[in-house]
Protein backbone atom coordinates (compact mmCIF):
# COMPACT_ATOMS: atom_id res chain seq x y z
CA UNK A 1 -14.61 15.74 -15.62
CA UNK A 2 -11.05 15.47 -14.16
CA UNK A 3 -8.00 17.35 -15.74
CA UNK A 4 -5.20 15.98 -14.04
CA UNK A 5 -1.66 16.98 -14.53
CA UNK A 6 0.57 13.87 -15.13
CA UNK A 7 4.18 14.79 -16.54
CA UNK A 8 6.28 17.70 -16.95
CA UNK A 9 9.11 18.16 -19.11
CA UNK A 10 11.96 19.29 -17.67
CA UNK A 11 14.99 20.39 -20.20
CA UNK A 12 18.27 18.76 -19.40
CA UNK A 13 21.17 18.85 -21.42
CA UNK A 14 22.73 15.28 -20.15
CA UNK A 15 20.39 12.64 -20.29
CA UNK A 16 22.45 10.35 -18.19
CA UNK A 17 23.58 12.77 -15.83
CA UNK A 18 20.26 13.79 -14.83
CA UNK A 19 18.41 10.02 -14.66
CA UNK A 20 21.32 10.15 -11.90
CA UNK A 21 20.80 13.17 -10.58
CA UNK A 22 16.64 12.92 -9.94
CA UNK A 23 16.40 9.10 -9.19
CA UNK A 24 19.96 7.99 -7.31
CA UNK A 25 20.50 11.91 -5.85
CA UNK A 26 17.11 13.12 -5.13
CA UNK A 27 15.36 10.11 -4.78
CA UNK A 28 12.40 10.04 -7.45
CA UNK A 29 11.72 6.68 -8.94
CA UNK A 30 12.74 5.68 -12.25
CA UNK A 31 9.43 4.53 -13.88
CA UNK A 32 11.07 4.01 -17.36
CA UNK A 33 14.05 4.95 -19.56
CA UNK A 34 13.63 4.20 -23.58
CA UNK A 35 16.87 4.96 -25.81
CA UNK A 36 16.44 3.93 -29.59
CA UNK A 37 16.94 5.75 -33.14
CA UNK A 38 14.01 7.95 -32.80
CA UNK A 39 14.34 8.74 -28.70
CA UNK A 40 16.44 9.15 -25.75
CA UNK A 41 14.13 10.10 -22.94
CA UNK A 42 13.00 9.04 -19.16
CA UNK A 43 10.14 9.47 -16.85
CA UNK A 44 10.67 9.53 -12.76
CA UNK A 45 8.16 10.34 -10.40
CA UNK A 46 8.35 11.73 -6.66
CA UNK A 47 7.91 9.01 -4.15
CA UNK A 48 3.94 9.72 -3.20
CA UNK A 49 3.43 11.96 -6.79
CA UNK A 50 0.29 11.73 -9.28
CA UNK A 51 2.60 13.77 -11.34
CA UNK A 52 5.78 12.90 -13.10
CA UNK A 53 8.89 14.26 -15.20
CA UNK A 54 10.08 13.64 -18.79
CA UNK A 55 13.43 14.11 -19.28
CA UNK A 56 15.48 13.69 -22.70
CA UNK A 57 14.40 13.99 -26.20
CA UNK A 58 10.35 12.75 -27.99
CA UNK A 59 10.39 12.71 -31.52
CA UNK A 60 8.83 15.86 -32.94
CA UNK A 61 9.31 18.02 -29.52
CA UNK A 62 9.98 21.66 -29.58
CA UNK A 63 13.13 21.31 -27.50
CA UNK A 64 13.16 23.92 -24.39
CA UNK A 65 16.68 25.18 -23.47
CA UNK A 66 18.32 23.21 -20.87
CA UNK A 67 17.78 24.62 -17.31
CA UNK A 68 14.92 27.41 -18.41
CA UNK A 69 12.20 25.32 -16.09
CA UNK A 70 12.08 27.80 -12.75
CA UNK A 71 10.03 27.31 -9.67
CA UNK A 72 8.92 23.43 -10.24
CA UNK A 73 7.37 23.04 -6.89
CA UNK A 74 7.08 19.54 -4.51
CA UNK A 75 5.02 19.46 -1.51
CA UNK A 76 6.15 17.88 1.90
CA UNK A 77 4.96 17.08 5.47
CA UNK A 78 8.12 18.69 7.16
CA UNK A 79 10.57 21.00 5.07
CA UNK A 80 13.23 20.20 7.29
CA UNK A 81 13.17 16.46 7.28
CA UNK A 82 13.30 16.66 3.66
CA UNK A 83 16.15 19.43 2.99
CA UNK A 84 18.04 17.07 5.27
CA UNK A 85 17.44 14.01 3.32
CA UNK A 86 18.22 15.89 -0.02
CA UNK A 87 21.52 17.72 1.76
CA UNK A 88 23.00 13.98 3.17
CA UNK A 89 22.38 12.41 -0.13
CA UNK A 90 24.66 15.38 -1.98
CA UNK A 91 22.22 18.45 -2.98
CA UNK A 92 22.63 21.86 -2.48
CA UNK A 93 18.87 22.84 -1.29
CA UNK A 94 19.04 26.24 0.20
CA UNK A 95 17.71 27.53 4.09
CA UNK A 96 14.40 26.48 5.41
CA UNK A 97 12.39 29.67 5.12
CA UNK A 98 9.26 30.73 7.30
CA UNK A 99 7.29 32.80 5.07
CA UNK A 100 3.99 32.48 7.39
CA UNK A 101 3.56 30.41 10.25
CA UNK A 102 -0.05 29.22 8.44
CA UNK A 103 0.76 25.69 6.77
CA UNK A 104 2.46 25.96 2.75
CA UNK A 105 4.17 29.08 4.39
CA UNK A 106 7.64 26.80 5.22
CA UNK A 107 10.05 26.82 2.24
CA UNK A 108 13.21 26.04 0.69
CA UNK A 109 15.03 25.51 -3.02
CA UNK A 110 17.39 23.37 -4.97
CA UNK A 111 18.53 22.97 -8.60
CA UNK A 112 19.29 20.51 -10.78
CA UNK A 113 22.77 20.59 -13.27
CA UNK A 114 21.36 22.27 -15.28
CA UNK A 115 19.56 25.16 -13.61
CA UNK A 116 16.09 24.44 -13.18
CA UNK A 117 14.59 25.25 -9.90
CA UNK A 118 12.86 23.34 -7.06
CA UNK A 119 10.70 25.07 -4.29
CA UNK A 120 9.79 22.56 -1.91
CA UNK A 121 6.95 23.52 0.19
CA UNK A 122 5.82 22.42 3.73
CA UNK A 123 1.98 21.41 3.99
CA UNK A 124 2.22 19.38 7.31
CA UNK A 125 -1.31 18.01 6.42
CA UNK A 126 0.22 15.96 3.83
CA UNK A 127 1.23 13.61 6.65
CA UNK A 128 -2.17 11.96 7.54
CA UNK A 129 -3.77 12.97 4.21
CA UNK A 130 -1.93 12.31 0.78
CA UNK A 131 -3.07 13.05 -1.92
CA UNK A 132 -2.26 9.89 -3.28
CA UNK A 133 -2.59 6.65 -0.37
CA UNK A 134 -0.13 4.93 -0.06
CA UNK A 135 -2.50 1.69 -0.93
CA UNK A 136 -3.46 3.17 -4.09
CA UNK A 137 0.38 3.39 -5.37
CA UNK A 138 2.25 1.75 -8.15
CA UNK A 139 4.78 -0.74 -6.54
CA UNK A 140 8.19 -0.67 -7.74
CA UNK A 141 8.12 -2.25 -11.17
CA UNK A 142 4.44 -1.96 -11.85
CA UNK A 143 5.30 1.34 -14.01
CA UNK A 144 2.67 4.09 -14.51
């Protein structure tokens, strides 16, 4: 039996801000956004992710305080193509750090508005095997 992990909530305290933050800053695809009486939430996913985050308000959550999420982590094939996409398109991702020349040692960190953490983490094998093909993908508008 598989147990995969699909969402995480992340706690935001602007709804609006954030969906702008993640999809139009970052670059994580906006796979829905629902606003009526009894919700205000959205869902993005990383470009090349099996997992996605829920941002907003569900009825009947237990509301976590905004920016309390620390260490969230995203894996890339090269740390330092991807702190430079993240630093041209506005974040503040901190120094690409060697913590052991072995692949998954190459680091660095961001944070969203509201304080919850990033750690994106260099597996250079990532390249020629994803977890996810690139075949097997949602295209844009499909949804999850």
């Amino acid at each position: 039996m598989d147990w995969t992990l699909e969402v995480i909530r992340v706690p935001v305290s602007d709804l609006d801000r954030s969906i702008a933050f993640y999809s139009d800053t970052v670059g994580f695809d906006l796979d829905h956004h629902t606003v009526n009486e009894q919700m205000a939430f959205a869902q993005l996913t990383p470009p090349g992710s099996g997992c996605s985050i829920v941002i907003g308000h569900l009825p009947g959550d237990d509301p976590m305080e905004p920016g309390s999420l620390k260490g969230l982590q995203l894996v890339v094939p090269d740390a330092y193509a991807a702190r430079e996409q993240l630093v041209s398109r506005g974040v503040a991702a901190g120094e690409v750090t060697v913590m052991d020349e072995r692949d998954g040692g190459t680091l660095f960190g961001f944070s969203d508005p509201d304080g919850n953490t990033w750690v994106v983490q260099q597996i250079k094998a990532r390249a020629d095997h994803p977890l996810i093909p690139y075949s097997a993908r949602p295209q844009l508008g499909e949804g999850i």
